[in-house]
Protein backbone atom coordinates (compact mmCIF):
# COMPACT_ATOMS: atom_id res chain seq x y z
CA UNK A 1 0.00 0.00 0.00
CA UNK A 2 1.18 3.55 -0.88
CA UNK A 3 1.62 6.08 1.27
CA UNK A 4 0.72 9.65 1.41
CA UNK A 5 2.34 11.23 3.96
CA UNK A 6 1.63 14.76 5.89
CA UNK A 7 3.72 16.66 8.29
CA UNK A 8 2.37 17.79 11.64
CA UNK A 9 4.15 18.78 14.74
CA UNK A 10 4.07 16.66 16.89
CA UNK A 11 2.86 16.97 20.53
CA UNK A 12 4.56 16.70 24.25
CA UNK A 13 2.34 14.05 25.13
CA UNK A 14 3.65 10.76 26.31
CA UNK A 15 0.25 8.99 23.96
CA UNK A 16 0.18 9.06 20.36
CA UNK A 17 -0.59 12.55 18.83
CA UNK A 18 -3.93 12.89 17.91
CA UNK A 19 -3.42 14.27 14.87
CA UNK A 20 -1.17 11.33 12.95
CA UNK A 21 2.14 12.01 11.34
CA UNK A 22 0.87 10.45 8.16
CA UNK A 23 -2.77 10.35 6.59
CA UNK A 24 -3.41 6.55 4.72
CA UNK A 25 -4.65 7.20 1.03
CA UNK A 26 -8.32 5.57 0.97
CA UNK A 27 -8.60 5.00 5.05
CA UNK A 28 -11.60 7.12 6.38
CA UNK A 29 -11.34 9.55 9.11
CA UNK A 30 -13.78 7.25 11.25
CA UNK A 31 -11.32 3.98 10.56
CA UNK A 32 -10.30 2.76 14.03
CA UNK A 33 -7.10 4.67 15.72
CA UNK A 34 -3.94 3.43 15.14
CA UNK A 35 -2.43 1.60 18.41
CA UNK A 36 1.60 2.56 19.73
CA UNK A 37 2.63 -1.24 18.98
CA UNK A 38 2.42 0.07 15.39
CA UNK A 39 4.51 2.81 15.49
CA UNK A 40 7.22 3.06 12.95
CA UNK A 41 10.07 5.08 12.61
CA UNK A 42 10.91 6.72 9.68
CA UNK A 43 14.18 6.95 8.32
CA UNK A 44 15.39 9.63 5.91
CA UNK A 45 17.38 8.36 2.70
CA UNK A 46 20.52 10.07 1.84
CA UNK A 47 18.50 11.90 -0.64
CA UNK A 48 16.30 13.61 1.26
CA UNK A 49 18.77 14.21 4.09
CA UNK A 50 20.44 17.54 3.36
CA UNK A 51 17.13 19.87 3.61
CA UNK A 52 16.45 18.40 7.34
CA UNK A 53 17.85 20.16 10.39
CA UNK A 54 19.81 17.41 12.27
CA UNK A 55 18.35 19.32 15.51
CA UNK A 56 14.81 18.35 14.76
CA UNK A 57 12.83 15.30 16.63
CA UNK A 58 12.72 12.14 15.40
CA UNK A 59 9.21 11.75 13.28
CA UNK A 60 7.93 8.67 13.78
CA UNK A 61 4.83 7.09 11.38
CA UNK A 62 1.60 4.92 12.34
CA UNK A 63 0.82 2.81 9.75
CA UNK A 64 -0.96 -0.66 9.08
CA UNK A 65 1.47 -3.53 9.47
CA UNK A 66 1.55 -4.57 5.81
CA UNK A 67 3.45 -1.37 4.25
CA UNK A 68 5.05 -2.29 1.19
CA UNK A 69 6.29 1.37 -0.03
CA UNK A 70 6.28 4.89 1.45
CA UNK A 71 5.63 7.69 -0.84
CA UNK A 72 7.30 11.36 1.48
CA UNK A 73 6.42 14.26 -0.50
CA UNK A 74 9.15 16.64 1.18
CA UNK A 75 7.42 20.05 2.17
CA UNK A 76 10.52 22.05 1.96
CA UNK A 77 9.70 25.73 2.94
CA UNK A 78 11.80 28.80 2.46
CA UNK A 79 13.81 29.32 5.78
CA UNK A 80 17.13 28.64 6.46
CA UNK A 81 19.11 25.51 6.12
CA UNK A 82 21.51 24.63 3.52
CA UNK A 83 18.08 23.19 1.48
CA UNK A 84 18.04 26.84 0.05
CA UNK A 85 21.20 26.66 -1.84
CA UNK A 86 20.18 29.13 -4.93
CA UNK A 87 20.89 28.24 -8.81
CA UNK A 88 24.64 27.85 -10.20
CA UNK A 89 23.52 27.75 -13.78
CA UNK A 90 22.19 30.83 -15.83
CA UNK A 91 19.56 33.01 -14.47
CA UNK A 92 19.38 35.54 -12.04
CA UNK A 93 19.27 39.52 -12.76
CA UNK A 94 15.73 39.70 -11.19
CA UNK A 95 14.92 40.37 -7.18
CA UNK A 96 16.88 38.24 -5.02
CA UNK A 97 13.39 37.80 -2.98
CA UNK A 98 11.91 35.31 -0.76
CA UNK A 99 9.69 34.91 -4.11
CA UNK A 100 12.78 32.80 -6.31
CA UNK A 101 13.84 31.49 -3.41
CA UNK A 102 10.08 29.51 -3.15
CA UNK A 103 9.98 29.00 -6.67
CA UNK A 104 12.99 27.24 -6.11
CA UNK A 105 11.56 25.12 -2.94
CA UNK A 106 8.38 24.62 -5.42
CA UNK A 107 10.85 22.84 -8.13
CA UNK A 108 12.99 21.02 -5.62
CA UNK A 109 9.64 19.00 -4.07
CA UNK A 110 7.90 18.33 -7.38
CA UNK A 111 10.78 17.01 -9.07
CA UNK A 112 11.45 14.61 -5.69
CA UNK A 113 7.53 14.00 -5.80
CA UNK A 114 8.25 12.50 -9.76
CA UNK A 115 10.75 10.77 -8.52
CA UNK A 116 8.98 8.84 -6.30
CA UNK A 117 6.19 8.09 -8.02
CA UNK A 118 8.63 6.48 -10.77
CA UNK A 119 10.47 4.73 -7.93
CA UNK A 120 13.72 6.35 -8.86
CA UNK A 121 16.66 7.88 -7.03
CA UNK A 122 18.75 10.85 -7.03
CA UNK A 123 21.51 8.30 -7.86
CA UNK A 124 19.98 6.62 -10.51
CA UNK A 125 19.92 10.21 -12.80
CA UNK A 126 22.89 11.83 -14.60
CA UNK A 127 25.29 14.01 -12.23
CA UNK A 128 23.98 16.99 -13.93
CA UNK A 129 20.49 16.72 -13.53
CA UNK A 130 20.82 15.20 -9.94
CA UNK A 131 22.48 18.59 -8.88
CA UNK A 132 20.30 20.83 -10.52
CA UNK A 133 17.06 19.09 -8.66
CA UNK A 134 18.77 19.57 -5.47
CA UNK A 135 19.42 23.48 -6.13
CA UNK A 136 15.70 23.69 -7.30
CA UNK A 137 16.37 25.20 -10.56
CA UNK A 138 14.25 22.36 -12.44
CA UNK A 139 10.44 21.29 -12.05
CA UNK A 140 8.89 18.07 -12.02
CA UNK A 141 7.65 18.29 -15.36
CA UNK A 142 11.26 18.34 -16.94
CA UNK A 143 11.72 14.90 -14.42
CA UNK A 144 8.83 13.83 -16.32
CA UNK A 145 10.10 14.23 -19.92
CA UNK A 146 13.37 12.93 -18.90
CA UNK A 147 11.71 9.55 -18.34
CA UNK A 148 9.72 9.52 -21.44
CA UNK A 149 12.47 10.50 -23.50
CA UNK A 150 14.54 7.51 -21.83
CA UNK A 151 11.90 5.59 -23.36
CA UNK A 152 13.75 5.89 -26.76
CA UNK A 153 16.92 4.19 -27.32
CA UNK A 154 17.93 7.06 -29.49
CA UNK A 155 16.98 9.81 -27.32
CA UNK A 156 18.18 7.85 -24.83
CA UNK A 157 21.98 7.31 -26.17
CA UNK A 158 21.58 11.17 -27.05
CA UNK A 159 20.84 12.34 -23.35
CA UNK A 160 24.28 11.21 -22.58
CA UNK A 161 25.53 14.29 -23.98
CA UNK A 162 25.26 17.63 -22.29
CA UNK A 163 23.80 19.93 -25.29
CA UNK A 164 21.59 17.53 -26.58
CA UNK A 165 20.40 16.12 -22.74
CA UNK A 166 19.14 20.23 -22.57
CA UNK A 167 17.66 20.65 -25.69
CA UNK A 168 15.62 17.58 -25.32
CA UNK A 169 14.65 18.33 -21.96
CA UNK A 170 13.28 22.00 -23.48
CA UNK A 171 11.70 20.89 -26.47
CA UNK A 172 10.56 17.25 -27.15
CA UNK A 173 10.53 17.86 -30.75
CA UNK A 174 14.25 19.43 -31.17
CA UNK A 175 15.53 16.33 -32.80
CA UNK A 176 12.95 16.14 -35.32
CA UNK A 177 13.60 19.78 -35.96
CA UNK A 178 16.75 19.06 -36.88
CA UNK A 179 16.06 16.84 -39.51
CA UNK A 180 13.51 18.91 -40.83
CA UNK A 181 15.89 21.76 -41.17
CA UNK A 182 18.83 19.46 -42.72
CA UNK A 183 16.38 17.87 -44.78
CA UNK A 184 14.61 20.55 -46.55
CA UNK A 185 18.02 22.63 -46.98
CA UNK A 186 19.08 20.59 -50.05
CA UNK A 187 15.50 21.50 -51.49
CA UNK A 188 14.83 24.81 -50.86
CA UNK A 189 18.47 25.91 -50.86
CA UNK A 190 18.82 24.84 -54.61
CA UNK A 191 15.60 25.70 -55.84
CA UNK A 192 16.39 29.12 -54.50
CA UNK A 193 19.95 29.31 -56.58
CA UNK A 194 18.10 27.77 -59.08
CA UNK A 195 15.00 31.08 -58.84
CA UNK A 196 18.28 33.88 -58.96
CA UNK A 197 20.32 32.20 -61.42
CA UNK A 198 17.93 30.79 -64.34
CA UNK A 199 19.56 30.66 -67.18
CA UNK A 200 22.98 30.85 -65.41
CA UNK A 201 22.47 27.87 -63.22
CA UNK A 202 24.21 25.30 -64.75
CA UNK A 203 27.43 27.39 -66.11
CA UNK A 204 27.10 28.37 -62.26
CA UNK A 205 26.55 25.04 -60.84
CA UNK A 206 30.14 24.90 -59.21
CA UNK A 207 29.18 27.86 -56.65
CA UNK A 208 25.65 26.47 -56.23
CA UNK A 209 27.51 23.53 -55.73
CA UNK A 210 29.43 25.24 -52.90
CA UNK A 211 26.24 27.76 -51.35
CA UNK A 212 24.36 23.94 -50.19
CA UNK A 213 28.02 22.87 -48.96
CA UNK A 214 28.05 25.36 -46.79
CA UNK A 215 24.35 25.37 -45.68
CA UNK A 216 24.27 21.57 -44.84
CA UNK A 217 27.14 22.03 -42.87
CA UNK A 218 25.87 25.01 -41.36
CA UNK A 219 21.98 24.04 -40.79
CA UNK A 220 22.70 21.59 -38.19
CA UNK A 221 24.48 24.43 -35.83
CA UNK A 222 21.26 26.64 -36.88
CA UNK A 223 18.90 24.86 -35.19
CA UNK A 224 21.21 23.18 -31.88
CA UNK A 225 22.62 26.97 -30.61
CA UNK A 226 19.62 28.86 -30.54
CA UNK A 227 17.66 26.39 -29.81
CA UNK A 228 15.82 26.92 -26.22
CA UNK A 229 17.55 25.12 -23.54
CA UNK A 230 17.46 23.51 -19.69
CA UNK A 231 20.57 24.51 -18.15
CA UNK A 232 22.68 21.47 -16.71
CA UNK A 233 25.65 23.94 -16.78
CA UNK A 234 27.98 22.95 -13.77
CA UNK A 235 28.90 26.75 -11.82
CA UNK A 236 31.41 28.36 -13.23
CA UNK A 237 35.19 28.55 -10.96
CA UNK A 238 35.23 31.55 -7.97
CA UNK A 239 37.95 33.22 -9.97
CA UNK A 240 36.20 33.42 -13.05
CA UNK A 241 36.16 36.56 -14.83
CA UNK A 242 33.15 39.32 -15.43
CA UNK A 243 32.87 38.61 -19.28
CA UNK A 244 32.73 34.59 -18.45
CA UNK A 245 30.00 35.38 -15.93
CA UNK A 246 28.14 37.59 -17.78
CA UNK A 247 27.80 35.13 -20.61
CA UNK A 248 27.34 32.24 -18.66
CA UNK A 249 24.30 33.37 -17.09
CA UNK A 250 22.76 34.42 -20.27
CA UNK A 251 20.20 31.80 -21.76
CA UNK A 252 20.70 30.18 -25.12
CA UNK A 253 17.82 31.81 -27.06
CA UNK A 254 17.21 35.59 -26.43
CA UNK A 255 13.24 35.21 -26.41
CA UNK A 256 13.20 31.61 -24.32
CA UNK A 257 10.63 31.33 -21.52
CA UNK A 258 12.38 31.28 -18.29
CA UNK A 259 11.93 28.02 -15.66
CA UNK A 260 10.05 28.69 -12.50
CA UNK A 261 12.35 30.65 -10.39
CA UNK A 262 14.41 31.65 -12.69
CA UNK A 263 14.55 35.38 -14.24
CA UNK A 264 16.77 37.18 -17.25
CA UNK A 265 17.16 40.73 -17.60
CA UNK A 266 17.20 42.93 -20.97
CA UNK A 267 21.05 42.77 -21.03
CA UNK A 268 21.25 38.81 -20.70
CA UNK A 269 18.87 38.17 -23.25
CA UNK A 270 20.72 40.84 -25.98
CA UNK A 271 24.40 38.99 -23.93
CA UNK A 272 22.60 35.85 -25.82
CA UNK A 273 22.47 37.00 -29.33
CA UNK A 274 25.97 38.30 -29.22
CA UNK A 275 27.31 35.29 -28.25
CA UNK A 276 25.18 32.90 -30.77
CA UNK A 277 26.41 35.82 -33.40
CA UNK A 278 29.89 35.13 -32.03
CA UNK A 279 29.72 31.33 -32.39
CA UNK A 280 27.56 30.94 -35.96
CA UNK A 281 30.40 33.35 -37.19
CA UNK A 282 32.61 30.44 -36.66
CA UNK A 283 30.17 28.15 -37.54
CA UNK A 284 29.77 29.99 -40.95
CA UNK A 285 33.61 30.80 -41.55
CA UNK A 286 34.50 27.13 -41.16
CA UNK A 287 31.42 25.84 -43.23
CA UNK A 288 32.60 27.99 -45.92
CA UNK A 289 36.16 27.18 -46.13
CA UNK A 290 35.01 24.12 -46.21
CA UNK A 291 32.03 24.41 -48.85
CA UNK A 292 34.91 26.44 -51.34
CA UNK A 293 37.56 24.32 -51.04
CA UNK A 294 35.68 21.64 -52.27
CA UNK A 295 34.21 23.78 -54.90
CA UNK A 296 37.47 25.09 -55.61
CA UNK A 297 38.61 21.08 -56.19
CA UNK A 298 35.74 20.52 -58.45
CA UNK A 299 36.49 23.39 -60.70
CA UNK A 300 39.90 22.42 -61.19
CA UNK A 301 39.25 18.92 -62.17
CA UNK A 302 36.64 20.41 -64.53
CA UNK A 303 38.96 22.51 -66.27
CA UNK A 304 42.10 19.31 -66.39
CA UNK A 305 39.32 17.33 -68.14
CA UNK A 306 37.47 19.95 -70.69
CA UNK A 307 40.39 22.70 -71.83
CA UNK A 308 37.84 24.45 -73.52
CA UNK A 309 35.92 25.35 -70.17
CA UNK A 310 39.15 27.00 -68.57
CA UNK A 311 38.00 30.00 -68.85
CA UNK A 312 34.54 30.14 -68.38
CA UNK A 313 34.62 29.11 -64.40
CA UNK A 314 36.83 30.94 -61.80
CA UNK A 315 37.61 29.79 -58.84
CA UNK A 316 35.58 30.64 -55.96
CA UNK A 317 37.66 33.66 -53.73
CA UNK A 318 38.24 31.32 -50.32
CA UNK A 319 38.91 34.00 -47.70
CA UNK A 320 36.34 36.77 -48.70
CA UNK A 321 33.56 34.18 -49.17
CA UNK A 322 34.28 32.22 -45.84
CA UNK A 323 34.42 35.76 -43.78
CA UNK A 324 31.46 36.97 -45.70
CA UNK A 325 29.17 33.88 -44.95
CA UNK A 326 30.18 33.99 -41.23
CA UNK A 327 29.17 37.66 -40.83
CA UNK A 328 25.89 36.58 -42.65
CA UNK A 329 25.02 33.75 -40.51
CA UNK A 330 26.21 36.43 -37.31
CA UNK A 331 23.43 38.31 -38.13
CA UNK A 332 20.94 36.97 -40.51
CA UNK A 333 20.36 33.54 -39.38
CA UNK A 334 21.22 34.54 -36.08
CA UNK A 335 18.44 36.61 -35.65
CA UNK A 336 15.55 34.99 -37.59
CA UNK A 337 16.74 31.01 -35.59
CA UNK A 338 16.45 33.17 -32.88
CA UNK A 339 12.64 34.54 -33.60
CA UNK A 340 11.89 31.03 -35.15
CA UNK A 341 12.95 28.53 -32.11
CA UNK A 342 12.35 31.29 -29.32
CA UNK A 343 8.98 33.62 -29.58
CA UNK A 344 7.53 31.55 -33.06
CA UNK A 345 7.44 28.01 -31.61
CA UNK A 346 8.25 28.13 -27.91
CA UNK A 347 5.83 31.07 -27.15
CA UNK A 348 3.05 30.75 -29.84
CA UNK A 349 2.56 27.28 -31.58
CA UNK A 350 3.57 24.66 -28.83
CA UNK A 351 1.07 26.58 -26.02
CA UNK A 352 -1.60 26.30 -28.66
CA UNK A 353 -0.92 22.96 -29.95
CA UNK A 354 1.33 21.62 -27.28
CA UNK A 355 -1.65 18.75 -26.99
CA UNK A 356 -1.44 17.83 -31.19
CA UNK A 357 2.29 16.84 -31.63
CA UNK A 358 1.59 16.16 -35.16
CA UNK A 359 -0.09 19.24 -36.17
CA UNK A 360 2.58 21.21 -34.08
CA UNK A 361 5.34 19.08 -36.01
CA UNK A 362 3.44 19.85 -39.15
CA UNK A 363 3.04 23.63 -38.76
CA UNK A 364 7.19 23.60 -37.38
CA UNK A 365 8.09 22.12 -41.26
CA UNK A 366 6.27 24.69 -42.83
CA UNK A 367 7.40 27.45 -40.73
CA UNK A 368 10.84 26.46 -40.97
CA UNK A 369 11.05 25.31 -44.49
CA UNK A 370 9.70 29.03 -45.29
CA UNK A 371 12.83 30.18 -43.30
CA UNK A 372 15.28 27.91 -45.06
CA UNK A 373 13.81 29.14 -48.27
CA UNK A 374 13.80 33.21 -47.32
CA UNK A 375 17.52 32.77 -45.86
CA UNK A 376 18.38 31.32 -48.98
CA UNK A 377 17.01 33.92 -51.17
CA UNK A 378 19.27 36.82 -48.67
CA UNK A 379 22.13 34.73 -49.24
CA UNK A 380 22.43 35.02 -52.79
CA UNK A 381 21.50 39.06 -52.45
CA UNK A 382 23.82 39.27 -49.61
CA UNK A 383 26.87 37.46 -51.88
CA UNK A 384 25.70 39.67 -54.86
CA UNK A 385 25.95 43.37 -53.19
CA UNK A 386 29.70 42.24 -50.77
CA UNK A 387 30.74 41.14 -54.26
CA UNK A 388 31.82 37.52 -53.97
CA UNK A 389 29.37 36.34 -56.30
């Protein structure tokens, strides 16, 4: 039989308190008293140990004699105690009230309550996520999607890795998203050279060649950095500097909703698109020295094999291209991935349609495939008016 159980102080009496310890689930208030040869004591796990005061009296449970499990939702209040330890990882910038500080009670005892009702253990979840349920920066419900996602073998393997274990945990449907993205990019990326080139397509076809290169490469990192996020992040060393703490407790998407007891200011959230413009420069830089080498390969061949095309094709200019597409994807995609993943689908499609996966993963293709088309289409203007193109 489960248990329920209720906290009460008790009283000085020498007789059992009238009031129990611990209500039964389905026993009636006029089921017959419990008797003192029934008493049990209750021990505290490990778990559950650190937000007690070792200075408090023993609590003792009455109980019928055939108790096969005992379900102790912790009611962990606000006051002092080393159970208050505050968040480590992103946040803050808001009131340093008694309000955050019971948000962050709130999280710590519905995440515990999940984990009992799965019969699980602090121990049996990754480091990461053990620590950030005992600082109360994560609710039950991400508990909750970390066991359904566990579910998958896939999603399972891929929750042993940091970024993707907080992507997942913020959006159920990242992983799709990124095939979406990938997928469509070889579609709408050449149909889109294809609609500014016409007739010039195919004596272009090395550099269109090289554009979806670059944008396979580079639509993967689209979709994982600003993609909203549960931060795992362990706290950063005492004698780390301002910039590294700044950053650090900025969120991953500018427009993300915030976790219960957790607040970022104006400067955190613009802290997050310079850094994702920081990191899809390199993204973009790379991708393209990448995308026009190989092009760069191809023309070559093309030109040892048919003499007569030697001087129709150039070769594609490495170093202005690769530093041009990285201050594209700084800002451009930086700032529509951002509108997409953070205000588009976190704060308008999945509230409406968080209960019709398929229409929400329907909608998310259309939306984004629209995106992949319209960056596209910049790309080439973009290219056109530097001059690279």
């Amino acid at each position: 039989m489960a248990l329920a159980a209720c906290f009460f102080t008790p009283t000085s009496s020498p007789q059992p308190p009238s009031v129990p310890l611990l209500r039964l689930v389905g026993v009636s208030a006029s089921s017959s008293p419990l008797t003192p040869s029934r008493q049990l004591r209750l021990s505290l796990s490990a778990t559950a140990g650190p937000y007690f005061s070792s200075a408090q009296s023993p609590l003792f449970l009455y109980g019928s004699q055939n108790i096969k499990s005992l379900v102790v939702p912790l009611a962990l209040g606000g006051g002092d105690g080393d159970g208050n330890d505050g968040s480590s990882g992103g946040g803050g910038g808001g009131d340093h009230d008694g309000g955050e500080e019971n948000a962050g009670d709130n999280n710590r005892r519905e995440a515990l309550m999940v984990l009992s009702e799965a019969d699980r253990t602090l121990a049996s979840l990754p480091k990461d996520l053990a620590t950030a349920i005992q600082a109360g920066r994560i609710p039950g419900s991400v508990i909750s999607r970390f066991f359904e996602l566990e579910k998958s073998p896939l999603l399972a393997w891929l929750l042993r890795f940091g970024g993707f274990k907080e992507r997942l945990l913020a959006d159920d449907l990242f992983l799709a998203k990124v095939a979406m993205e990938c997928g469509v990019g070889i579609f709408t990326k050449t149909a889109a050279e294809y609609e500014r080139r016409r007739e010039n397509f195919f004596k272009e076809l090395e550099i269109v060649f090289a554009d979806v290169v670059m944008a396979i490469i580079a639509d993967f990192m689209l979709v994982y950095l600003p993609a909203p996020t549960v931060s795992l992040r362990p706290a950063l060393a005492k004698n780390a500097g301002s910039f590294a703490k700044f950053f650090y407790s900025c969120p991953d998407n500018a427009f993300q909703i915030a976790l219960p007891g957790i607040s970022y200011t104006l400067m955190q959230r613009l802290g997050s698109i310079a850094r994702n413009g920081a990191n899809l420069f390199a993204v973009g830089t790379t991708s393209s020295l990448v995308g026009t080498a190989v092009t760069n390969a191809f023309i070559n061949a093309r030109k040892a094999v048919d003499t007569s095309s030697a001087g129709e094709v150039e070769n594609v200019p490495i170093l202005s291209t690769s530093a041009a597409y990285g201050v594209y994807m700084a800002v451009s995609s930086n700032l529509r991935y951002q509108v997409l993943a953070g205000v588009i689908e976190q704060r308008i499609l999945e509230p409406l349609l968080h209960k019709h996966k398929l229409m929400l993963s329907a909608i998310c293709f259309a939306v984004r495939t629209g995106n992949t088309y319209l960056g596209s289409l910049l790309w080439v203007d973009y290219a056109r008016w530097v001059g690279i193109q």
